[in-house]
Protein backbone atom coordinates (compact mmCIF):
# COMPACT_ATOMS: atom_id res chain seq x y z
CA UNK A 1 99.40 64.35 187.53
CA UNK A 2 102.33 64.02 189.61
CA UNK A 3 104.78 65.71 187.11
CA UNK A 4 102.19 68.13 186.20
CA UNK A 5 101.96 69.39 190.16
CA UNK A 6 106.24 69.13 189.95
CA UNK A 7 106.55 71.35 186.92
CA UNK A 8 103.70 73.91 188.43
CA UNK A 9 105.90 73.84 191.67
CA UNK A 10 109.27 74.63 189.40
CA UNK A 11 107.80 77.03 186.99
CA UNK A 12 106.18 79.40 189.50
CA UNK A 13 109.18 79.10 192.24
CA UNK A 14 111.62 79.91 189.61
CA UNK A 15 109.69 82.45 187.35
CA UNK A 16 110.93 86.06 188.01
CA UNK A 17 108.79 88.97 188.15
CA UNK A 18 108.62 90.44 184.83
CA UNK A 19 106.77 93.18 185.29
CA UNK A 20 108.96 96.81 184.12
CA UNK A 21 109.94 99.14 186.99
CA UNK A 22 107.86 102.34 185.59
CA UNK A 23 104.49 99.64 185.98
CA UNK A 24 104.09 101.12 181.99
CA UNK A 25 102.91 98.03 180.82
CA UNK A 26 101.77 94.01 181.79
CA UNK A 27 104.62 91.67 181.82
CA UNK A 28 105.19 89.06 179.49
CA UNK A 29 105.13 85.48 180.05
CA UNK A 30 107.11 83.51 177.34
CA UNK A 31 105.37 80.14 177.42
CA UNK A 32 107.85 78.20 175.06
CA UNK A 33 110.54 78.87 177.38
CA UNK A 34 108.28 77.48 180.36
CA UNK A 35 106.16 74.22 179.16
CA UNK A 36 107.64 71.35 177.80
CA UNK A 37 107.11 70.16 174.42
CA UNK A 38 104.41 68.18 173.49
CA UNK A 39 104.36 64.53 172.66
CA UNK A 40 106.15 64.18 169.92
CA UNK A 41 104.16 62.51 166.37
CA UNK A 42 104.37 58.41 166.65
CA UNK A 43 105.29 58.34 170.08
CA UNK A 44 103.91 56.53 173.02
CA UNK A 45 102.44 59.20 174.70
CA UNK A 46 101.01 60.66 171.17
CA UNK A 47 98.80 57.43 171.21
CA UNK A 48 97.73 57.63 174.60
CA UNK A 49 96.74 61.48 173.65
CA UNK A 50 94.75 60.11 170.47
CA UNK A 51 93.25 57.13 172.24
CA UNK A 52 91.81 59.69 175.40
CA UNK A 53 90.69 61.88 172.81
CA UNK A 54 88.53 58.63 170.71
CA UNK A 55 87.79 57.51 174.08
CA UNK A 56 85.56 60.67 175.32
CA UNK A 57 84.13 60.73 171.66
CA UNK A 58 82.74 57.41 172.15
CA UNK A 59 81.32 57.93 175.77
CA UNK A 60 80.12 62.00 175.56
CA UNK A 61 76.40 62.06 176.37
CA UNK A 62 73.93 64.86 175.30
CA UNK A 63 74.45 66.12 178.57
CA UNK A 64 77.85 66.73 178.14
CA UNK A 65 78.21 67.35 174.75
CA UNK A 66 75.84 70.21 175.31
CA UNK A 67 77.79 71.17 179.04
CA UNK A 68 81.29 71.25 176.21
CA UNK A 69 79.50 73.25 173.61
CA UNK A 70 78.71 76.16 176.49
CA UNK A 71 82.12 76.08 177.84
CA UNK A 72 83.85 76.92 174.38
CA UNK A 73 83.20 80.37 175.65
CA UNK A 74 85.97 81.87 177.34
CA UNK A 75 84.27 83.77 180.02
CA UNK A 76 84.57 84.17 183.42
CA UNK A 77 80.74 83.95 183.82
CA UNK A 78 81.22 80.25 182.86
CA UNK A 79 82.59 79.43 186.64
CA UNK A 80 79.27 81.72 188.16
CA UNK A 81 77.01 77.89 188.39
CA UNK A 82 79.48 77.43 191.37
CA UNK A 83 80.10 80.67 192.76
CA UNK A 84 76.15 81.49 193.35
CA UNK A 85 73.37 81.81 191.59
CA UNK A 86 72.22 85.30 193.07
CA UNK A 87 75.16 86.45 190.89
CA UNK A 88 74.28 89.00 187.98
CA UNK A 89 76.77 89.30 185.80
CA UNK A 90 75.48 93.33 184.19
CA UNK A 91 75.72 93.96 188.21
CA UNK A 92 79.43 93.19 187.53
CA UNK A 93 81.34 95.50 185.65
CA UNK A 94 84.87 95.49 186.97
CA UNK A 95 84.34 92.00 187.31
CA UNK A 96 83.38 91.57 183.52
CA UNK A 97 86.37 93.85 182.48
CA UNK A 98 89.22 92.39 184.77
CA UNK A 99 88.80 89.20 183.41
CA UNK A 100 87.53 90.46 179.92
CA UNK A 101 91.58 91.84 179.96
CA UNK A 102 92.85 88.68 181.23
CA UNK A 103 91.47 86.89 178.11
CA UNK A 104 93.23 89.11 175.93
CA UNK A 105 96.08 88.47 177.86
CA UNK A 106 95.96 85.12 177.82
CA UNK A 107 95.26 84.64 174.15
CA UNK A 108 98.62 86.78 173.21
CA UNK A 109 100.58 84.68 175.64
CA UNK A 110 99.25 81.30 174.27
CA UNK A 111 99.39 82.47 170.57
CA UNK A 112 103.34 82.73 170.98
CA UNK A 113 103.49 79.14 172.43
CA UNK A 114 101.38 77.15 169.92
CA UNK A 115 102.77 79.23 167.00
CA UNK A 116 106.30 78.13 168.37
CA UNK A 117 105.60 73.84 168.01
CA UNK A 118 102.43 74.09 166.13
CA UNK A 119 101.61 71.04 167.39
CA UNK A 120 98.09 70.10 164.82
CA UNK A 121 94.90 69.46 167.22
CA UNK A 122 93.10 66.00 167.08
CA UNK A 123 91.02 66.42 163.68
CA UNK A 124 94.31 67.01 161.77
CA UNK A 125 95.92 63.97 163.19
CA UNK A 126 93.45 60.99 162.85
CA UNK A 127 89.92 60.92 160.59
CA UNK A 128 88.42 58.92 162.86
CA UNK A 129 88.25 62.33 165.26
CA UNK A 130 85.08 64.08 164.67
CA UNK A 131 85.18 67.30 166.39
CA UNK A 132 82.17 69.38 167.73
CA UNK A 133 83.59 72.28 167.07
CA UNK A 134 85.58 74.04 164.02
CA UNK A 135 88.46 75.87 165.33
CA UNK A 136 89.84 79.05 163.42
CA UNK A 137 92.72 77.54 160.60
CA UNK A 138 96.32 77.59 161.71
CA UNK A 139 95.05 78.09 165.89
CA UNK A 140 97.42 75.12 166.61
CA UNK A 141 96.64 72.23 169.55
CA UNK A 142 99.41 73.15 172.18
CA UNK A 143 98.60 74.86 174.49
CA UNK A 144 95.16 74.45 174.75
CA UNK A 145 94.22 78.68 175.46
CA UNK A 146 90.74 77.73 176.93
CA UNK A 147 92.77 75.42 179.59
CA UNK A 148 95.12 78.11 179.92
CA UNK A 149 92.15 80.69 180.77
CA UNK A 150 90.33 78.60 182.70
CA UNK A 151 93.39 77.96 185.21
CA UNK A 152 94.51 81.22 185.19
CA UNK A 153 90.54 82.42 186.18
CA UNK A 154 90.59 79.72 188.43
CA UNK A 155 93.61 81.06 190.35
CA UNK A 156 92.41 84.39 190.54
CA UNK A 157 89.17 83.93 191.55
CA UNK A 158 90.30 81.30 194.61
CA UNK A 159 92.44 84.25 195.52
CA UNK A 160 89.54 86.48 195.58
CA UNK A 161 87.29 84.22 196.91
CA UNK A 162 89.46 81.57 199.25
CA UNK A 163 86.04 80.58 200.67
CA UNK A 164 85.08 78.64 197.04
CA UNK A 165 88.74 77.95 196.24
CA UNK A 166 87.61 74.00 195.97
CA UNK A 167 84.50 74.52 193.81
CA UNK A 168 86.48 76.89 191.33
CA UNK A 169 89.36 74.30 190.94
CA UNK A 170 87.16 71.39 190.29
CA UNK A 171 84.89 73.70 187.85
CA UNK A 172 88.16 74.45 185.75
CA UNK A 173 89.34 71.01 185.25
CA UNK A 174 85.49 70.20 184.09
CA UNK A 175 85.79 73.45 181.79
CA UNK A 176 89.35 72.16 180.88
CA UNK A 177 88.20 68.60 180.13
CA UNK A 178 85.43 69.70 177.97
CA UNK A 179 88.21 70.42 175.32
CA UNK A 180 88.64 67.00 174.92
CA UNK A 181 85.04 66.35 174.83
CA UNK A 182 84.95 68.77 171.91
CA UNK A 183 87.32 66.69 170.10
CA UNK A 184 89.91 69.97 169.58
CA UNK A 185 92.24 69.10 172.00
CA UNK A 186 94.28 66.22 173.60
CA UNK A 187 95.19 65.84 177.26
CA UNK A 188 98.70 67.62 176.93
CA UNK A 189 97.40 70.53 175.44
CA UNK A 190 94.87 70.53 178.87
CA UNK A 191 97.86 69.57 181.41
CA UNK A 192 100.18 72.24 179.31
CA UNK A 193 97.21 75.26 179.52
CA UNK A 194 97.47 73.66 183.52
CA UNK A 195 100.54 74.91 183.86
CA UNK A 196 100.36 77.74 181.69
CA UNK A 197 97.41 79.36 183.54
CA UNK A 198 99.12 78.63 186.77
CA UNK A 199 102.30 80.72 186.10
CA UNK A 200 100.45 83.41 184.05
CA UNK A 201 97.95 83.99 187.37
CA UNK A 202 100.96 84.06 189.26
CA UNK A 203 102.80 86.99 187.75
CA UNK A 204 99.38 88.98 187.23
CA UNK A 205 99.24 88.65 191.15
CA UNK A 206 102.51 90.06 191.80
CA UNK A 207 102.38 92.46 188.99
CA UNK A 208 101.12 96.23 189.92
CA UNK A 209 99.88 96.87 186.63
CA UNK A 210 96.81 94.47 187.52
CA UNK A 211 96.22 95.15 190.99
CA UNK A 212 94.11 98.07 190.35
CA UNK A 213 91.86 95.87 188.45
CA UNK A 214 92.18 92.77 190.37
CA UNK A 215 91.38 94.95 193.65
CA UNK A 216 87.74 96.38 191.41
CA UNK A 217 87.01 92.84 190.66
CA UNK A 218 87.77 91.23 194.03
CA UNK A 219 85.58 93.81 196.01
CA UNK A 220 82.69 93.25 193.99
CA UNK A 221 82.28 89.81 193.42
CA UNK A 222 82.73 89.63 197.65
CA UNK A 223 79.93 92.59 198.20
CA UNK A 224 77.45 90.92 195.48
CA UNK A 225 77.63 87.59 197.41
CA UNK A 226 77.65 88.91 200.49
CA UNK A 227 81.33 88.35 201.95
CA UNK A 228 83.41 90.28 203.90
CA UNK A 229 85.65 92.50 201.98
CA UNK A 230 88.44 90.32 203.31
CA UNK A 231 87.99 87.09 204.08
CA UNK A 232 88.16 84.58 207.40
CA UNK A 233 92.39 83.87 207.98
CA UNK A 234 91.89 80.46 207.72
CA UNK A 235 89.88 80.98 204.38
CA UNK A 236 87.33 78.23 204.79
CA UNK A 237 85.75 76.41 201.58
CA UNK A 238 82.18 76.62 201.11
């Protein structure tokens, strides 16, 4: 955790704004230059990654099997059981298409980092893995892109809504970890798509070609649960 929080503080202090002067387009966030590599096969830390994953195979309850199986969608609607039920997502439309775009985003970003170390996910790497979930062939283990969504929501929501910023953190590590329930992912591809969606969510917030979008979105999740447009300085947690 601790080198996770180091490398979060590095990456995002040292990452430049990438964003083109004419605001013609969204900037581009090369990943493989960012995270570092995963564990490498045979190694130490490779076994730990194996072991986690057996271990949460051996201990996932119905519960949270079926909790996993929901998550797989990458949806900003998934984080709504903690930011009120009164929410309606159809009442949401720059909501749904902000983060609809980030997604897309996201996915393009990642897609570039696993193809660069296609790194094979847990099935591919020990039989004794069985996964709940068949992945699409050649979609390679690290990053993990629903970590990497899930952060980067994360972030922009608790800028949106500083209020919930503690219930939207700890709902995207449970929406992270439920990779690893699946049995698709190992804990570095969760701690990488940690970082990842931490330095992608901070260059959409300083880049002007999202604000328009991020503005839409922010204004109506506030209105539809009943928050000032802007929120309290000292941004109290709910």
């Amino acid at each position: 955790m601790k080198r996770c929080v180091l490398l979060l503080s590095m990456l995002v202090i040292g990452q430049t704004a990438l964003a083109d002067g004419d605001g013609a387009k969204p900037a581009i966030v090369e990943l493989s230059n960012l995270l570092p590599p995963p564990p490498a096969a045979g190694s130490m830390a490779a076994q730990h990654d194996l072991q986690a994953v057996l271990m949460a195979q051996q201990t996932r309850t119905p519960p949270e099997i079926a909790a996993a199986k929901a998550d797989s969608k990458r949806s900003v609607f998934r984080f709504f059981d903690v930011l009120g039920p009164e929410l309606q997502p159809k009442a949401l439309p720059n909501t749904a298409a902000f983060f609809e775009r980030i997604a897309d985003f996201d996915k393009d970003e990642v897609k570039e980092a696993k193809n660069y170390w296609r790194h094979p996910r847990p099935g591919a790497v020990s039989s004794e893995v069985h996964p709940l979930g068949i992945e699409m062939p050649h979609d390679w283990s690290y990053p993990s892109g629903h970590a990497t969504f899930g952060y980067t929501t994360a972030v922009l929501l608790a800028n949106m809504l500083p209020e919930k910023r503690a219930a939207i953190f700890a709902r995207a590590d449970v929406y992270a970890e439920h990779r690893i329930v699946m049995g698709v992912h190992f804990p570095s591809d969760i701690e990488a798509g940690h970082i990842a969606g931490t330095v992608i969510a901070a260059e959409i917030l300083q880049d002007p070609n999202w604000r328009q979008g991020y503005e839409a979105a922010r204004l109506e999740l506030r209105h539809a649960l009943g928050l000032p447009a802007n929120p309290p300085p000292d941004g109290q947690s709910h």
